[in-house]
C-alpha atoms as a PDB file:
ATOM      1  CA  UNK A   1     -72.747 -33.518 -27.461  1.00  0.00           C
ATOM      2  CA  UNK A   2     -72.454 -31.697 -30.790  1.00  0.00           C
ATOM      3  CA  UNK A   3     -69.206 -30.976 -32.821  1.00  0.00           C
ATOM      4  CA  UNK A   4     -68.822 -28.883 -35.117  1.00  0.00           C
ATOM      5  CA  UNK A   5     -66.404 -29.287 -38.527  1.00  0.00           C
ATOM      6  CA  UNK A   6     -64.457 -26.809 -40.398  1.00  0.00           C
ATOM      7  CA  UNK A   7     -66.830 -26.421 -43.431  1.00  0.00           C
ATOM      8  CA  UNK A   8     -69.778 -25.207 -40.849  1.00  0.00           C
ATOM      9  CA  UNK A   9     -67.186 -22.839 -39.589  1.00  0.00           C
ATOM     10  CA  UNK A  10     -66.055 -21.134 -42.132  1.00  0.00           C
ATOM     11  CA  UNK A  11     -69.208 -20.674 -44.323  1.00  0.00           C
ATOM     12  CA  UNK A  12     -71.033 -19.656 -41.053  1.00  0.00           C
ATOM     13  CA  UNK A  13     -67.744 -16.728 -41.381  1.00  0.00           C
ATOM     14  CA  UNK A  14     -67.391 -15.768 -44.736  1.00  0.00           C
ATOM     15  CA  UNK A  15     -70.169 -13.874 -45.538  1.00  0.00           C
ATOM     16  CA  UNK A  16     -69.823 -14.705 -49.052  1.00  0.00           C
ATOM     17  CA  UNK A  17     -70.382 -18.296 -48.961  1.00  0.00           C
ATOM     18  CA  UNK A  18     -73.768 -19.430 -50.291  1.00  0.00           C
ATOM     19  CA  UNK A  19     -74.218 -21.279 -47.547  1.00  0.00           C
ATOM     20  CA  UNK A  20     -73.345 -18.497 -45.041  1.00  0.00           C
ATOM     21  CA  UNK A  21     -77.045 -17.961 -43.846  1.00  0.00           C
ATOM     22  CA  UNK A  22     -77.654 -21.764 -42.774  1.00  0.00           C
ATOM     23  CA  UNK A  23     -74.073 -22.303 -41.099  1.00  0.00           C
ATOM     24  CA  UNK A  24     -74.616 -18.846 -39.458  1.00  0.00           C
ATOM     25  CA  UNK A  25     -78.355 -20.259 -38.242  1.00  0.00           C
ATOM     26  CA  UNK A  26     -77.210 -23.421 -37.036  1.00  0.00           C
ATOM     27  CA  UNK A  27     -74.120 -22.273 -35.146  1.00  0.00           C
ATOM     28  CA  UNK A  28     -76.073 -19.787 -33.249  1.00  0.00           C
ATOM     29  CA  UNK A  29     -78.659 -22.439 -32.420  1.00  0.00           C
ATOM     30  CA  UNK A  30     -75.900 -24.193 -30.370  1.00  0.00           C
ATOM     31  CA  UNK A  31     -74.719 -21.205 -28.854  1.00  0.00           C
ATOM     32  CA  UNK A  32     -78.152 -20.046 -27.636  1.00  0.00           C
ATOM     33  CA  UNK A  33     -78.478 -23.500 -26.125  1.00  0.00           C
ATOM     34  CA  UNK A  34     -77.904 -24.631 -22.733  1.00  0.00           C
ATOM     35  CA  UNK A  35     -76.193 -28.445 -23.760  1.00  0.00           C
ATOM     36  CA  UNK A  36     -72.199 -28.438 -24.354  1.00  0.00           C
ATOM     37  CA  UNK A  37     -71.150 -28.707 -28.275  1.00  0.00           C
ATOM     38  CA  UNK A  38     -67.672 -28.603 -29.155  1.00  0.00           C
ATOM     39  CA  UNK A  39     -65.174 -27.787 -31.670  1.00  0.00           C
ATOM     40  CA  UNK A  40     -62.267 -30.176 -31.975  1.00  0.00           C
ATOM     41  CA  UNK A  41     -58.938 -28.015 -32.360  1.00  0.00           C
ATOM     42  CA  UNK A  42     -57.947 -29.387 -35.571  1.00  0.00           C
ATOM     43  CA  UNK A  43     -61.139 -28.024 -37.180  1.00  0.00           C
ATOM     44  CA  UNK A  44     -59.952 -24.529 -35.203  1.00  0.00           C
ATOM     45  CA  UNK A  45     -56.762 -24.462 -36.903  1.00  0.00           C
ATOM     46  CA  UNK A  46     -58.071 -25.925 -40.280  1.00  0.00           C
ATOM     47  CA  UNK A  47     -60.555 -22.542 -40.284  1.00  0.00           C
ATOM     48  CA  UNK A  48     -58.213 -20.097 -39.838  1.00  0.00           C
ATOM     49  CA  UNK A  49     -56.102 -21.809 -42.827  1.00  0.00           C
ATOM     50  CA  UNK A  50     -58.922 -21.795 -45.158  1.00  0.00           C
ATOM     51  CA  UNK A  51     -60.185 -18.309 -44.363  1.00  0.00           C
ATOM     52  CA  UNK A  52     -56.945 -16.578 -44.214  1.00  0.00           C
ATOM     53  CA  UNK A  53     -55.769 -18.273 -47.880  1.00  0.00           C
ATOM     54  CA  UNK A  54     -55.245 -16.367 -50.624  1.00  0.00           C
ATOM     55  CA  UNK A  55     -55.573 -19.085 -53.226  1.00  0.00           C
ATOM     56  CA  UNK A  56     -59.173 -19.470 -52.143  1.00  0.00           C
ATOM     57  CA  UNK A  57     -60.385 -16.542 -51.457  1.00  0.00           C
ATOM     58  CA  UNK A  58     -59.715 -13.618 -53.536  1.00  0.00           C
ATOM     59  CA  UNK A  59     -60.064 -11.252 -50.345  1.00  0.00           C
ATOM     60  CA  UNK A  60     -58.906 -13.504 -47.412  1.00  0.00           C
ATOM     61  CA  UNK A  61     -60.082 -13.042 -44.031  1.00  0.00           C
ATOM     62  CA  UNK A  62     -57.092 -10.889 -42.292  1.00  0.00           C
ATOM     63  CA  UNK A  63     -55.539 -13.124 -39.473  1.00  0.00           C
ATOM     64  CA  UNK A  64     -56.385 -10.698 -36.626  1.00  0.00           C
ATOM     65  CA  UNK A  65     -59.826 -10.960 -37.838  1.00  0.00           C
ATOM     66  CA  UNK A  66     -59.468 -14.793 -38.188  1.00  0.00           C
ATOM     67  CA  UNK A  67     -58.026 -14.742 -34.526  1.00  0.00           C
ATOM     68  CA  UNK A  68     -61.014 -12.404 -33.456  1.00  0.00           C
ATOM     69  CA  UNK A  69     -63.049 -14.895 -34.625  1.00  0.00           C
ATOM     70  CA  UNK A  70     -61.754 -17.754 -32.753  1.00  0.00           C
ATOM     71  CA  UNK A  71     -61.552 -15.303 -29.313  1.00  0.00           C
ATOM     72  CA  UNK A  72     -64.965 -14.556 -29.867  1.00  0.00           C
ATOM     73  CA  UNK A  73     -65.865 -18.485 -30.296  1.00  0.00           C
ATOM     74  CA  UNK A  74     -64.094 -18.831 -27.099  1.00  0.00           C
ATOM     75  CA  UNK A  75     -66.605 -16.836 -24.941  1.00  0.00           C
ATOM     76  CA  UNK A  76     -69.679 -18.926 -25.623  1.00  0.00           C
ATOM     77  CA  UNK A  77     -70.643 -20.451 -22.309  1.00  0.00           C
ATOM     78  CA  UNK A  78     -71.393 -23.500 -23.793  1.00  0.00           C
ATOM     79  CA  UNK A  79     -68.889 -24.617 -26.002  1.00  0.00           C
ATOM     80  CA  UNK A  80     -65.519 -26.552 -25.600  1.00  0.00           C
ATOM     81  CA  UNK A  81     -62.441 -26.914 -27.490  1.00  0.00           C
ATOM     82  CA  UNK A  82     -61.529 -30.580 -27.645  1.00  0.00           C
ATOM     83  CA  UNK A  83     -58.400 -31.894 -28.647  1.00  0.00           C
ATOM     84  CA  UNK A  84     -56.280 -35.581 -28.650  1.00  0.00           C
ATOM     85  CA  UNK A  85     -56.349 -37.119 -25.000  1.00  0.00           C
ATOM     86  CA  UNK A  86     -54.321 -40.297 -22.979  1.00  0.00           C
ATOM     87  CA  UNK A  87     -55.345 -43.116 -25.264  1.00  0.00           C
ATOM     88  CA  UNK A  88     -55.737 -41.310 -28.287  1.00  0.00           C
ATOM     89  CA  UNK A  89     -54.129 -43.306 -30.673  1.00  0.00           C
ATOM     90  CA  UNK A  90     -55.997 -46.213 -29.229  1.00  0.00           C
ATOM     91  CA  UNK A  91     -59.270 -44.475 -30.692  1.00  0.00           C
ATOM     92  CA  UNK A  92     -57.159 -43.381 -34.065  1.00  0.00           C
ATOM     93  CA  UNK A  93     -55.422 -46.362 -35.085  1.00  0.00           C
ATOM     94  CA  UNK A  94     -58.626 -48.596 -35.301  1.00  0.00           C
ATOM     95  CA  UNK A  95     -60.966 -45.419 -36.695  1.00  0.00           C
ATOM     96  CA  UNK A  96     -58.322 -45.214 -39.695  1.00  0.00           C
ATOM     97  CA  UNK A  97     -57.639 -48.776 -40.504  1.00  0.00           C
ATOM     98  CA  UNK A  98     -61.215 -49.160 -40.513  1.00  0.00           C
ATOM     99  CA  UNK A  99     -61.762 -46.680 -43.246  1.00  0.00           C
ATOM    100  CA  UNK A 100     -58.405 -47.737 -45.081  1.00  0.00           C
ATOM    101  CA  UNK A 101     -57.470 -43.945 -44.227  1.00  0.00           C
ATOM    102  CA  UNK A 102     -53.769 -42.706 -46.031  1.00  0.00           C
ATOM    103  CA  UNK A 103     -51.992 -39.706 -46.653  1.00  0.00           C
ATOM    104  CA  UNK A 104     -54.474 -36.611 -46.215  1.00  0.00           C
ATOM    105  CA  UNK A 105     -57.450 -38.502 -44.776  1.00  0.00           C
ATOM    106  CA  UNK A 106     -55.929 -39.270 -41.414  1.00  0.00           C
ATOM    107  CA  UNK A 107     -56.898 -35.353 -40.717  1.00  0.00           C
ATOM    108  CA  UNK A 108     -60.836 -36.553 -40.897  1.00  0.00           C
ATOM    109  CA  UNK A 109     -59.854 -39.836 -39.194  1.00  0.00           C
ATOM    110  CA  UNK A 110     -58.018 -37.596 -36.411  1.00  0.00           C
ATOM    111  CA  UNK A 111     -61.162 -35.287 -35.993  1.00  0.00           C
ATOM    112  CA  UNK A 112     -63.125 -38.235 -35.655  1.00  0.00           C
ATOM    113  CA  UNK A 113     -60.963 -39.770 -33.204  1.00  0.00           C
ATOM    114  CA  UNK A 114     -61.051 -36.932 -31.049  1.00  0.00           C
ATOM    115  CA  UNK A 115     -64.904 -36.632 -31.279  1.00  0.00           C
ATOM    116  CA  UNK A 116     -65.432 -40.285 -29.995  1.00  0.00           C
ATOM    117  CA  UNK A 117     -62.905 -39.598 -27.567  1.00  0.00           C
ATOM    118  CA  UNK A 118     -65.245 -36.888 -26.267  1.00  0.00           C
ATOM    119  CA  UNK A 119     -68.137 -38.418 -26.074  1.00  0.00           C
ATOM    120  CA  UNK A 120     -69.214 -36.863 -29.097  1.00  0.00           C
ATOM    121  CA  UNK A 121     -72.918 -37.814 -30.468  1.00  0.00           C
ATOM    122  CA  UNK A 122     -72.943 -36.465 -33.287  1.00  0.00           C
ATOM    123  CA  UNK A 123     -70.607 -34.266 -36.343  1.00  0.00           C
ATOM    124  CA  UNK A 124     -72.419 -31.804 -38.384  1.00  0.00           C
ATOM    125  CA  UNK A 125     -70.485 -31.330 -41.409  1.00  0.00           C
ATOM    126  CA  UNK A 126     -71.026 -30.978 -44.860  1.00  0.00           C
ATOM    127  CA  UNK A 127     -67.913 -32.869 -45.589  1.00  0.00           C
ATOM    128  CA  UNK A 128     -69.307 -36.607 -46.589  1.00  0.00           C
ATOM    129  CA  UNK A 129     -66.284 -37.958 -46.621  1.00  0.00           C
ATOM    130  CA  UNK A 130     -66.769 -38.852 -42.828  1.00  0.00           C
ATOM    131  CA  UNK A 131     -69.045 -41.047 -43.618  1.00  0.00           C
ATOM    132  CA  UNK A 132     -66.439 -43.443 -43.436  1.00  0.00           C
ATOM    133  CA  UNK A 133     -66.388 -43.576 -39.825  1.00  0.00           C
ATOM    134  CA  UNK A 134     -69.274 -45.725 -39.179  1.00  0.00           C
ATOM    135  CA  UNK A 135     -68.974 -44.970 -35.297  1.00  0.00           C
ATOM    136  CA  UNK A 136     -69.188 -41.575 -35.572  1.00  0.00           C
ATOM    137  CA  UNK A 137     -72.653 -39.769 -36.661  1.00  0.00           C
ATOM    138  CA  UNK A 138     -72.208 -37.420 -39.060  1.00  0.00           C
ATOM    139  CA  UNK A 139     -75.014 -35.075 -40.156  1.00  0.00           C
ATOM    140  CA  UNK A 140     -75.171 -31.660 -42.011  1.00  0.00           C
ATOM    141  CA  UNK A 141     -77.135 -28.914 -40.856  1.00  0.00           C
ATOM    142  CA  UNK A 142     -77.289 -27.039 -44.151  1.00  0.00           C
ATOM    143  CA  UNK A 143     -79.934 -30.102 -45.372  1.00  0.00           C
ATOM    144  CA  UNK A 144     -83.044 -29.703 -44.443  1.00  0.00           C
END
């Protein structure tokens, strides 16, 4: 299975990213698919912070809209919403100590632990700073 990080998300949203087109491509070539991909809920709630921000964008996607959006991710057939499960921290502690993870990198470590937890084969991001999690594979769509 296929997760999917914030970055993808948002640029795939905000038609004014330069990378809009390619996050836009490769999020509808999961959701045209018939194999599960999922979207860890700290990546959910990291999206709607970024796009609704004022600091970063100059017009900031409304929350309804933002909501909307993640309604409307809701529906495709073949996606999940994955989140921490029993023996979470099990998968965490390890992932982070591993990758000497402190103060705001646990967030990656966390998404990471909840992808393994998962089953997760792979993370397309364009965030290389999971690279740090050797057990997770990390790739990014936007490269060709």
């Amino acid at each position: 299975m296929i997760a999917v990080d914030t970055n993808i998300l948002v640029y795939a949203h905000r038609a004014d990213s330069a990378f809009h087109d390619g996050a836009r491509a490769a999020l509808e070539s999961l959701a045209v698919g018939t194999r599960p991909w999922a979207l860890p809920w700290p990546c959910a709630h990291e999206f709607f912070a970024v796009v609704t921000h004022p600091r970063i964008y100059r017009t900031p996607t409304p929350a309804a809209m933002a909501f909307d959006q993640l309604r409307a991710l809701q529906t495709v057939a073949n996606l999940v919403f994955i989140a921490e499960a029993d023996g979470y921290l099990a998968q965490l502690e390890p992932l982070a100590l591993a990758a000497k993870a402190q103060g705001g990198a646990i967030h990656d470590a966390r998404i990471a632990a909840i992808c393994l937890s998962h089953g997760v084969a792979e993370l397309w991001s364009a965030d290389r700073d999971f690279s740090r999690f050797a057990s997770l594979k990390v790739r990014n769509p936007l490269m060709a």
